[in-house]
Protein backbone atom coordinates (compact mmCIF):
# COMPACT_ATOMS: atom_id res chain seq x y z
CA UNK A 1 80.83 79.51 124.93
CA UNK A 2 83.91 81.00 123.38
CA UNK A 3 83.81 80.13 119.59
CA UNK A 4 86.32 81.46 116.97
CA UNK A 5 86.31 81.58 113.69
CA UNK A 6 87.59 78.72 111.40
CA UNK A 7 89.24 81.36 109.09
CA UNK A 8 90.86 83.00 112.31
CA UNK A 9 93.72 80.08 111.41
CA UNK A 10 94.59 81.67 108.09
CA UNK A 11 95.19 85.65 109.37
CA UNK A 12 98.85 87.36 109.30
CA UNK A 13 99.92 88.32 112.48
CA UNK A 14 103.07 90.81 112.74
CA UNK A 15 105.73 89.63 115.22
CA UNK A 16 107.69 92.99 115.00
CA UNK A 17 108.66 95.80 112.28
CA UNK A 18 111.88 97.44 111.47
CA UNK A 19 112.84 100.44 109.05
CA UNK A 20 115.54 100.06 106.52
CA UNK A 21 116.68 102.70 103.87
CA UNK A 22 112.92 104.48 105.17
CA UNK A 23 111.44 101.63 104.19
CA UNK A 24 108.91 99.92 107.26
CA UNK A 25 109.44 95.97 106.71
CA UNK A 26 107.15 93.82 108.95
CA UNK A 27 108.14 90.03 109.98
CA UNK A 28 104.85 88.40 110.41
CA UNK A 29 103.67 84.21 110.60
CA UNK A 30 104.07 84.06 107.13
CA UNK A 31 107.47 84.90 106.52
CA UNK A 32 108.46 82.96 109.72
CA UNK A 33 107.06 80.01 108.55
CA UNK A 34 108.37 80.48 104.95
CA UNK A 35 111.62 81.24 105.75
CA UNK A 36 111.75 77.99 107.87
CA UNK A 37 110.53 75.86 105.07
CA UNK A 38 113.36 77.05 103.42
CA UNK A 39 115.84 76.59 106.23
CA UNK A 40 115.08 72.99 106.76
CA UNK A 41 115.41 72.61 102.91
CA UNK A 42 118.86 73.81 103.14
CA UNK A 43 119.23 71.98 106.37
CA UNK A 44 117.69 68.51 104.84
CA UNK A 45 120.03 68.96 101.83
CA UNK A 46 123.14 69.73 104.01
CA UNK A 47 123.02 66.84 106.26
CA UNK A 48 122.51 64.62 102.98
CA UNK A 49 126.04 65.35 102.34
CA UNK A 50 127.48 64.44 105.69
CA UNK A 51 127.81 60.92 106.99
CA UNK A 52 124.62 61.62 109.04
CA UNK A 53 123.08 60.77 105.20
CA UNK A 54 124.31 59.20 102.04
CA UNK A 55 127.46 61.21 101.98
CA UNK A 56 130.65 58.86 102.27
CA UNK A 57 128.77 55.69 102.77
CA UNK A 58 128.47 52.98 100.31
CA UNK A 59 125.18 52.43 101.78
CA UNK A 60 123.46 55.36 102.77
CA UNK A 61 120.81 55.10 105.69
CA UNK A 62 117.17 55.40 105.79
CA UNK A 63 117.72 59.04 105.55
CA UNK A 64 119.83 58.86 102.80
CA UNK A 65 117.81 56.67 100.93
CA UNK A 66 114.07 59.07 101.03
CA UNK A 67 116.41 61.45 100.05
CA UNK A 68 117.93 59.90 97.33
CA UNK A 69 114.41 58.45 96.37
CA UNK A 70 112.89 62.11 96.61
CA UNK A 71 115.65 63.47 93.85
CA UNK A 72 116.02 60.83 91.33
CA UNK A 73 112.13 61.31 91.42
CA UNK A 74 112.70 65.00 90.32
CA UNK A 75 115.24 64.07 88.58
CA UNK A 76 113.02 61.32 86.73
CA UNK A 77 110.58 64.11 86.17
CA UNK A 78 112.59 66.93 84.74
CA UNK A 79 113.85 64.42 82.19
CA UNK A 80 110.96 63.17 80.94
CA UNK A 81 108.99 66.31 81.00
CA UNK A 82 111.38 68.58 79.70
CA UNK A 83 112.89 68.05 76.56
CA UNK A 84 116.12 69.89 75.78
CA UNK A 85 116.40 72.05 72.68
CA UNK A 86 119.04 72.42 70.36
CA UNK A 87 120.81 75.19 72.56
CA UNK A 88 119.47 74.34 76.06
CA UNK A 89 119.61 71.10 78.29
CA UNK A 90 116.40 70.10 79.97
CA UNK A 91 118.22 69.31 82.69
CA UNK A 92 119.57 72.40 83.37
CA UNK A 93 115.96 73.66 85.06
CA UNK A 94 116.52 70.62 87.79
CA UNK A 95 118.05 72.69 90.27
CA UNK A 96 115.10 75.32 90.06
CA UNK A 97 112.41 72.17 89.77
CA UNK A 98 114.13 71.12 92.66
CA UNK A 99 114.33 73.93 95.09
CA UNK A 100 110.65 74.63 93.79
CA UNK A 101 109.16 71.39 94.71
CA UNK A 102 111.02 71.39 98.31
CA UNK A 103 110.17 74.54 98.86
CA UNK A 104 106.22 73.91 98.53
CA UNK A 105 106.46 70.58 100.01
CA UNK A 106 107.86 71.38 103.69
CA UNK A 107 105.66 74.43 103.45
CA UNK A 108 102.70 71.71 103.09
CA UNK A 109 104.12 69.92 106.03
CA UNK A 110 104.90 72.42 108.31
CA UNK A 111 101.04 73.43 108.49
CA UNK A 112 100.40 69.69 110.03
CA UNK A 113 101.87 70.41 113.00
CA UNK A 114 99.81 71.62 115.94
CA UNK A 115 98.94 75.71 115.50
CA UNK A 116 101.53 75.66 112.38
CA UNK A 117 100.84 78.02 109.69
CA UNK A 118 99.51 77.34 106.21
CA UNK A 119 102.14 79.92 104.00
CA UNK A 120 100.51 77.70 100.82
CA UNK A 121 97.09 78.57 101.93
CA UNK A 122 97.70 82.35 101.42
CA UNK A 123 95.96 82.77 97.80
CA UNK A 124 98.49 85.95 96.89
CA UNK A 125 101.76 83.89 97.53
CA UNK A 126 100.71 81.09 95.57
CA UNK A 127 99.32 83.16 92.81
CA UNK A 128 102.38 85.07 92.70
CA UNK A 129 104.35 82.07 92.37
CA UNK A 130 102.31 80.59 89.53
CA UNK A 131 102.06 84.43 87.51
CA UNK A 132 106.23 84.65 87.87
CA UNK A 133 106.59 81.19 86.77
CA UNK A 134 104.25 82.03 83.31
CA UNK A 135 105.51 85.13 82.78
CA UNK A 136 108.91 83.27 83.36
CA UNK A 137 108.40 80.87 80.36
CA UNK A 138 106.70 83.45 78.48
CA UNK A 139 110.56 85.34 78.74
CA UNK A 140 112.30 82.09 77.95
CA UNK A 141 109.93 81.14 75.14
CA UNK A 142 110.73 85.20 73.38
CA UNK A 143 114.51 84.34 74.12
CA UNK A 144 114.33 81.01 72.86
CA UNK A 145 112.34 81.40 69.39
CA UNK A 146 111.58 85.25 69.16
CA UNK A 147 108.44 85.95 67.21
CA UNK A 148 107.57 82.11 67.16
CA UNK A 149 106.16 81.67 70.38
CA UNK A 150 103.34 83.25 69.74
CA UNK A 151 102.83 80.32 67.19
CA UNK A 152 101.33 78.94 70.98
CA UNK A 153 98.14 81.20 70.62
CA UNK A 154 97.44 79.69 66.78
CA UNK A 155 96.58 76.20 65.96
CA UNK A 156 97.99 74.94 62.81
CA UNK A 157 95.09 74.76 60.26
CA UNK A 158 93.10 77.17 61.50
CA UNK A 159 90.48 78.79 58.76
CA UNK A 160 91.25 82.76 58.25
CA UNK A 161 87.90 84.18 59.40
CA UNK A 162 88.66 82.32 62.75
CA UNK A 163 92.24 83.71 63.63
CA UNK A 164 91.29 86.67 65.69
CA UNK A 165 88.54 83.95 68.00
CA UNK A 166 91.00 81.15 68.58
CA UNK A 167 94.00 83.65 69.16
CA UNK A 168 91.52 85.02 71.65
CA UNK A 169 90.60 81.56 73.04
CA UNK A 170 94.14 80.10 73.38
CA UNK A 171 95.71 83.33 75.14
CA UNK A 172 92.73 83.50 77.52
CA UNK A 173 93.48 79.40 78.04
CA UNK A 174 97.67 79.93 78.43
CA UNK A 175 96.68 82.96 81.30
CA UNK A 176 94.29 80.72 82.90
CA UNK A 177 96.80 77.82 83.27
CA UNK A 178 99.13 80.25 85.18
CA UNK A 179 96.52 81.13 87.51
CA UNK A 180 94.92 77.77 88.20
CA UNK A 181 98.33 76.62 88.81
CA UNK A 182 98.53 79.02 92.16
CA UNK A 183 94.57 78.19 92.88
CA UNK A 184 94.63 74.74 92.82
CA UNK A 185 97.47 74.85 95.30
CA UNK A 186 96.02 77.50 97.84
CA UNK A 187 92.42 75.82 97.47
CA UNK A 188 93.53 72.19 98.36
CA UNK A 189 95.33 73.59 101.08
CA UNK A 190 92.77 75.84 102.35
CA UNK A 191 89.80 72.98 102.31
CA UNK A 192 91.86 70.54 104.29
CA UNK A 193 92.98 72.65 107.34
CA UNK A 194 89.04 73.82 107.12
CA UNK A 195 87.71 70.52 106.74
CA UNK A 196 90.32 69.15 110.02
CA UNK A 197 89.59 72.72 111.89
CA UNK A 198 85.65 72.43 111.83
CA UNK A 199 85.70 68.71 112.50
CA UNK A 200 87.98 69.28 115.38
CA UNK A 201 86.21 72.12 116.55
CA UNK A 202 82.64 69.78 116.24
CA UNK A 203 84.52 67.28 117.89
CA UNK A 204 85.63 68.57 120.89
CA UNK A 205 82.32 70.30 121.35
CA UNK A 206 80.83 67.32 121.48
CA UNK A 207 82.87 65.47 124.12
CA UNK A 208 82.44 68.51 126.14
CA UNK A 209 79.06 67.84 127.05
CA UNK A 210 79.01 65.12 129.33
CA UNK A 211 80.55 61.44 130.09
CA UNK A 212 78.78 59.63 127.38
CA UNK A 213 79.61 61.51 124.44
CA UNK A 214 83.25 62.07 125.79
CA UNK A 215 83.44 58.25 125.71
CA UNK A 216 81.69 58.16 121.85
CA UNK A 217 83.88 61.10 120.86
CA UNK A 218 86.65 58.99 120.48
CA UNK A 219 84.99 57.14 117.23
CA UNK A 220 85.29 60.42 115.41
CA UNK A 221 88.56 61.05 116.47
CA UNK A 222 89.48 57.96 114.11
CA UNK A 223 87.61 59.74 111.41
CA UNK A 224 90.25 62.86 112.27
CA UNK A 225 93.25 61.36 112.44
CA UNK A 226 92.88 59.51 109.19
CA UNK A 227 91.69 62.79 107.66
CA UNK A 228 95.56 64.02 108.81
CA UNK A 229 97.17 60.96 107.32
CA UNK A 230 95.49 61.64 103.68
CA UNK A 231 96.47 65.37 104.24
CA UNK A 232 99.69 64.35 105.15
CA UNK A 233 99.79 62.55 101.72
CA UNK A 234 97.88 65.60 99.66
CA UNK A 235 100.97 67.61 100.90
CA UNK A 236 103.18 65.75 99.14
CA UNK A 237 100.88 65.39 96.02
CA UNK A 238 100.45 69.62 95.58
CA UNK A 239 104.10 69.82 95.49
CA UNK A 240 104.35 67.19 93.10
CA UNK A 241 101.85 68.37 90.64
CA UNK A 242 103.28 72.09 91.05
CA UNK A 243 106.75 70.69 89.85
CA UNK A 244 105.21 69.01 86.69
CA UNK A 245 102.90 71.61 86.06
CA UNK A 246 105.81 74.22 86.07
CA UNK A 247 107.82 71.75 83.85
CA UNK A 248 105.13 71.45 81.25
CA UNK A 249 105.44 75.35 80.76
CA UNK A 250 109.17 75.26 80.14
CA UNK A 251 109.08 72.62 78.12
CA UNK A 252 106.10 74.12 76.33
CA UNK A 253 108.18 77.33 75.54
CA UNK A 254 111.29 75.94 74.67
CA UNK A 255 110.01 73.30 72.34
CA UNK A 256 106.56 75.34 71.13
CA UNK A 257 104.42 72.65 72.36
């Protein structure tokens, strides 16, 4: 019996290479994959604008309107998480929420289909997302208030002697939120194409072995295909949480919160 591994899924594999300025530059699965999340972003947004979607129709169609729904939902959340300072607009980071939260989400979806490739599930993409987007506030919170921010690592009426613990405590905490951000991401993503892989691979085993347990395979099957439904919906729920995750550190160094 042939039997591969369930991690086999999550490997890079490089399509071809190229040299540029002597630099080698590999296109593997991952960029593929990531650069056509991004491409059916752009696409998605572009055909918005035609009369394929809302654009020039009083009433848009059922395009138009998850569209529609899908923005004033990031719009809705940029507002109320972000609150604008005296010299910048919280809504001036909805473009970047935006693009963001797209960007993750059809990177979720794409690994649904059949043999599609999990970009979120690779732990140093997602970390490096999450580490630029803290050390991205972190910037914004020295341009915005200077010396101040670090007002973030002291809790108003703290005692003296404790100073050096809790400024200890609270930067250890603000790094760990960075990180976590990424992990959370590539973890969720990584247990449910494990969880579908190894019940797939179980499953198929076991209607492999003769007529009556090809017949009773079909009950887990069910048990399968609702497991892809709720991943379907956990796709849409990572990209979610990254957004307002991401907006509670820019609002958390523009308004020292």
């Amino acid at each position: 019996m042939f039997i591969t591994s369930p991690l086999e899924q999550f490997e890079l594999n490089n399509y071809f290479g190229f040299y540029l300025f002597n630099y080698h530059f590999d296109f593997s699965n991952f960029g593929f994959y990531l650069g056509l999340s991004a491409l059916i972003a752009i696409s998605l947004a572009i055909i918005n604008l035609t009369p394929y979607g809302s654009g020039a129709k009083i009433v848009p169609q059922k395009f138009g309107i998850a569209m529609e729904a899908i923005y004033f939902t990031m719009l809705n959340l940029v507002e109320n998480q972000i609150h604008s300072s005296k010299t910048v607009s919280g809504q001036s980071y909805f473009p970047f929420i935006w693009s963001l939260f797209v960007l993750i989400l059809f990177s979720n979806l794409l690994r649904l289909i059949p043999y599609g490739y999990a970009t979120t599930a690779q732990l140093i993409f997602t970390l490096g997302l999450s580490i630029s987007i803290l050390i991205g506030a972190t910037i914004l919170g020295l341009q915005q208030h200077k010396a101040k921010v670090f007002g973030l690592f002291l809790p108003s009426g703290t005692p003296t002697p404790l100073i050096p613990l809790l400024v200890l405590i609270e930067f250890v905490s603000y790094i760990a939120r960075g990180l976590s951000l990424g992990i959370r991401l590539g973890a969720n993503i990584i247990a449910g194409h494990l969880t579908m892989s190894i019940l797939g691979g179980l499953i198929f085993t076991f209607m492999g072995l003769n007529l009556i347990t090809f017949i009773i395979g079909f009950l887990p099957i069910t048990v399968l295909v609702a497991i892809s439904l709720l991943e379907f919906g956990i796709a849409f729920i990572q990209a979610y949480v990254f957004a307002i995750l991401t907006c509670g550190f820019i609002n958390d160094s523009l308004n020292l919160h």
